[in-house]
Protein backbone atom coordinates (compact mmCIF):
# COMPACT_ATOMS: atom_id res chain seq x y z
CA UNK A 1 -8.60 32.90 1.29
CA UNK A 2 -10.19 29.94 1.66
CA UNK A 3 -10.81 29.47 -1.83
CA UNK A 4 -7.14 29.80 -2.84
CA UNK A 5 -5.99 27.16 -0.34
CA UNK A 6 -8.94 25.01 -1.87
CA UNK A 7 -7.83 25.68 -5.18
CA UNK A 8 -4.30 24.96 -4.45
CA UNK A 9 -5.34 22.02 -3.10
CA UNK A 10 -7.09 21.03 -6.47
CA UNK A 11 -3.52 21.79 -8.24
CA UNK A 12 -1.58 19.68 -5.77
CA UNK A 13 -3.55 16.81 -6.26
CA UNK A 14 -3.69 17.00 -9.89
CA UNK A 15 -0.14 17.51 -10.20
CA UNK A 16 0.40 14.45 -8.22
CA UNK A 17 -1.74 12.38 -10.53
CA UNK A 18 0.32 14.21 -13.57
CA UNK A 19 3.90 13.43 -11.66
CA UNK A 20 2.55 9.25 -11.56
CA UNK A 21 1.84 9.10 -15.01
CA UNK A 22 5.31 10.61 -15.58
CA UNK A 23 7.11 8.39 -13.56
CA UNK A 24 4.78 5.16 -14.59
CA UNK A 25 5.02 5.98 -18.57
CA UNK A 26 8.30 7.50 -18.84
CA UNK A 27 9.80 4.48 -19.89
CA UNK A 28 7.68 3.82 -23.06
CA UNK A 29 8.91 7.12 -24.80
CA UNK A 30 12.73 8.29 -25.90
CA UNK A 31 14.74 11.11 -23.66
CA UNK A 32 12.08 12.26 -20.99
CA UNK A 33 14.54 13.84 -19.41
CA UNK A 34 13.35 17.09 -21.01
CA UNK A 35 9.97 16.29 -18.71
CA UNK A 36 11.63 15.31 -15.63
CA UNK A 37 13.37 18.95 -15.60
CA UNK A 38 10.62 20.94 -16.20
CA UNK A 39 8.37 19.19 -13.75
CA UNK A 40 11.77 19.48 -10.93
CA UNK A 41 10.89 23.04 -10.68
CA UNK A 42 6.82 22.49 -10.41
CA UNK A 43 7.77 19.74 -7.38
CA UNK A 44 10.09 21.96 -5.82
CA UNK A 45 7.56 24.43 -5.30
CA UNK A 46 4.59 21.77 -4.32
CA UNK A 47 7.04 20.15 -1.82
CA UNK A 48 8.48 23.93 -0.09
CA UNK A 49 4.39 24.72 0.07
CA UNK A 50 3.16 21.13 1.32
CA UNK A 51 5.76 21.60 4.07
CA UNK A 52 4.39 24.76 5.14
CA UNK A 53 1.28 23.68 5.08
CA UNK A 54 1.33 20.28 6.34
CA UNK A 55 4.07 22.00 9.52
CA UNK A 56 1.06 24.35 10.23
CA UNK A 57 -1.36 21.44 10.18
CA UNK A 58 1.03 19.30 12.85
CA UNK A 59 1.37 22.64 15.06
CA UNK A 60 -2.42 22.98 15.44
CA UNK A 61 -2.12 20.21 17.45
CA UNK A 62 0.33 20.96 20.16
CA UNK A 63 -1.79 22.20 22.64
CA UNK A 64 -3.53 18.79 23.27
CA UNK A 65 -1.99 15.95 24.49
CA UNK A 66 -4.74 13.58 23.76
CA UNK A 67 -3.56 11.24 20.90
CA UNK A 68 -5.71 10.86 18.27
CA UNK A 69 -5.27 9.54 14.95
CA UNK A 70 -5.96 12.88 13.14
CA UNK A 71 -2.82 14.07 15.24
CA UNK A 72 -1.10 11.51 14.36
CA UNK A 73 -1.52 11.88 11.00
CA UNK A 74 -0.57 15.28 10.88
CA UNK A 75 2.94 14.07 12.30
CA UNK A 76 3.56 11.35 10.43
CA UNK A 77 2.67 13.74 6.67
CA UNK A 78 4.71 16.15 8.01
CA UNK A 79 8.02 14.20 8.80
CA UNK A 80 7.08 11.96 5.39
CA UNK A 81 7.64 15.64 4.17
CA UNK A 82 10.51 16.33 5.60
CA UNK A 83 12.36 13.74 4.46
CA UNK A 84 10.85 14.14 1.00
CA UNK A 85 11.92 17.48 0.80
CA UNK A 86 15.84 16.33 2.03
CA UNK A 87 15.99 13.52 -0.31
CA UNK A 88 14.47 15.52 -3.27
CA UNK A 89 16.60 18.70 -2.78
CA UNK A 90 19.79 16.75 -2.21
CA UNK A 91 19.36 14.90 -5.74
CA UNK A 92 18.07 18.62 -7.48
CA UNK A 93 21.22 20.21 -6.42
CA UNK A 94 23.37 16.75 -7.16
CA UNK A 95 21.70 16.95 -10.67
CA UNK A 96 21.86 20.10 -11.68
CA UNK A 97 25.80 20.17 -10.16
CA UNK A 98 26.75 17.24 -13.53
CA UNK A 99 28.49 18.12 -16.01
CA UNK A 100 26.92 17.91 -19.42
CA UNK A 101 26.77 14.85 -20.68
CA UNK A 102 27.40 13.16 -17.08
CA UNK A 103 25.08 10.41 -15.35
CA UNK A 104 23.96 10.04 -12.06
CA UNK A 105 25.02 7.14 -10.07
CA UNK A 106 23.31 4.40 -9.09
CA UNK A 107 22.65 5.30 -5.71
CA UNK A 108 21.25 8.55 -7.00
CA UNK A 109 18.96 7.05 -9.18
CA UNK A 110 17.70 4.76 -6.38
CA UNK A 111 17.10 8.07 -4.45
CA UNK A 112 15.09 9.28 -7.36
CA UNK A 113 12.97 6.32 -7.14
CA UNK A 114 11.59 7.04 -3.68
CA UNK A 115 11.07 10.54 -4.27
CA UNK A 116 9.17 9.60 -7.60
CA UNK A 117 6.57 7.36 -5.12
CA UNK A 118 6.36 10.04 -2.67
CA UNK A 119 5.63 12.80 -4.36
CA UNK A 120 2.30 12.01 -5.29
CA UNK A 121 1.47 10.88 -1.73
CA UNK A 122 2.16 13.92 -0.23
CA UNK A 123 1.43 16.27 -2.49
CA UNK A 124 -2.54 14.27 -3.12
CA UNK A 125 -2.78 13.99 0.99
CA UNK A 126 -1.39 17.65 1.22
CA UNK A 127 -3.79 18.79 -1.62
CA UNK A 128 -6.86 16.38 -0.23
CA UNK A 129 -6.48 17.89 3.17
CA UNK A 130 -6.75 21.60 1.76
CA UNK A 131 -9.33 20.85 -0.30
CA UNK A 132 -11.86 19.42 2.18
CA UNK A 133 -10.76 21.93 5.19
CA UNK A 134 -11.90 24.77 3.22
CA UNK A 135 -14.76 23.75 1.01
């Protein structure tokens, strides 16, 4: 078991260094829209997994009511999360309700932008933390 969460640890942090270079090079090249669909469906399942994980990892520390920073950060990646997974599922569902041919708004695309930084810090914490906790 433990080498299963440490190798999908490994994947979660590579895909997060994979989703960067989409987002940072995705201007230089024509339509990557093609890209950004395929790699929705990837996210979507690193974010619904992260969450699990990274809850699991905050309730390990309910018992104690000494604050510590570990404890802290436990919180603070799981609510960062959270609101990851909101934002990014919202947008999915907004996107994939257009018509063909529509754009998103502006707003939406704004949206997109903060999901597009924070999916590679949670999923390389997420993946970081499962990779040292069971080598």
């Amino acid at each position: 078991m433990a080498m299963a969460l440490r190798l999908a640890g490994g994947l979660m942090m590579v895909y997060a260094v994979l989703y960067l270079a989409q987002f940072l090079f995705s201007t230089l090249y024509d339509n990557p829209q093609p890209v950004w669909d395929v790699m929705n469906y990837v996210s979507a399942l690193g974010i619904l997994v992260a969450l699990i994980v990274n809850f699991g990892h905050m309730r390990s520390y309910s018992g104690s009511d000494e604050p510590t920073l570990s404890r802290l950060g436990a919180h603070v990646l799981f609510y960062a999360n959270a609101a990851l997974a909101i934002w990014f599922f919202r947008n999915w569902i907004y996107l994939l309700a257009l018509d063909a041919g529509e754009s998103a708004s502006v707003p939406v695309d704004v949206i997109w932008d903060f999901v597009a930084v924070m999916i590679p810090i949670v999923l390389a914490a997420t993946g970081r933390r499962l990779w040292q906790t069971n080598a």
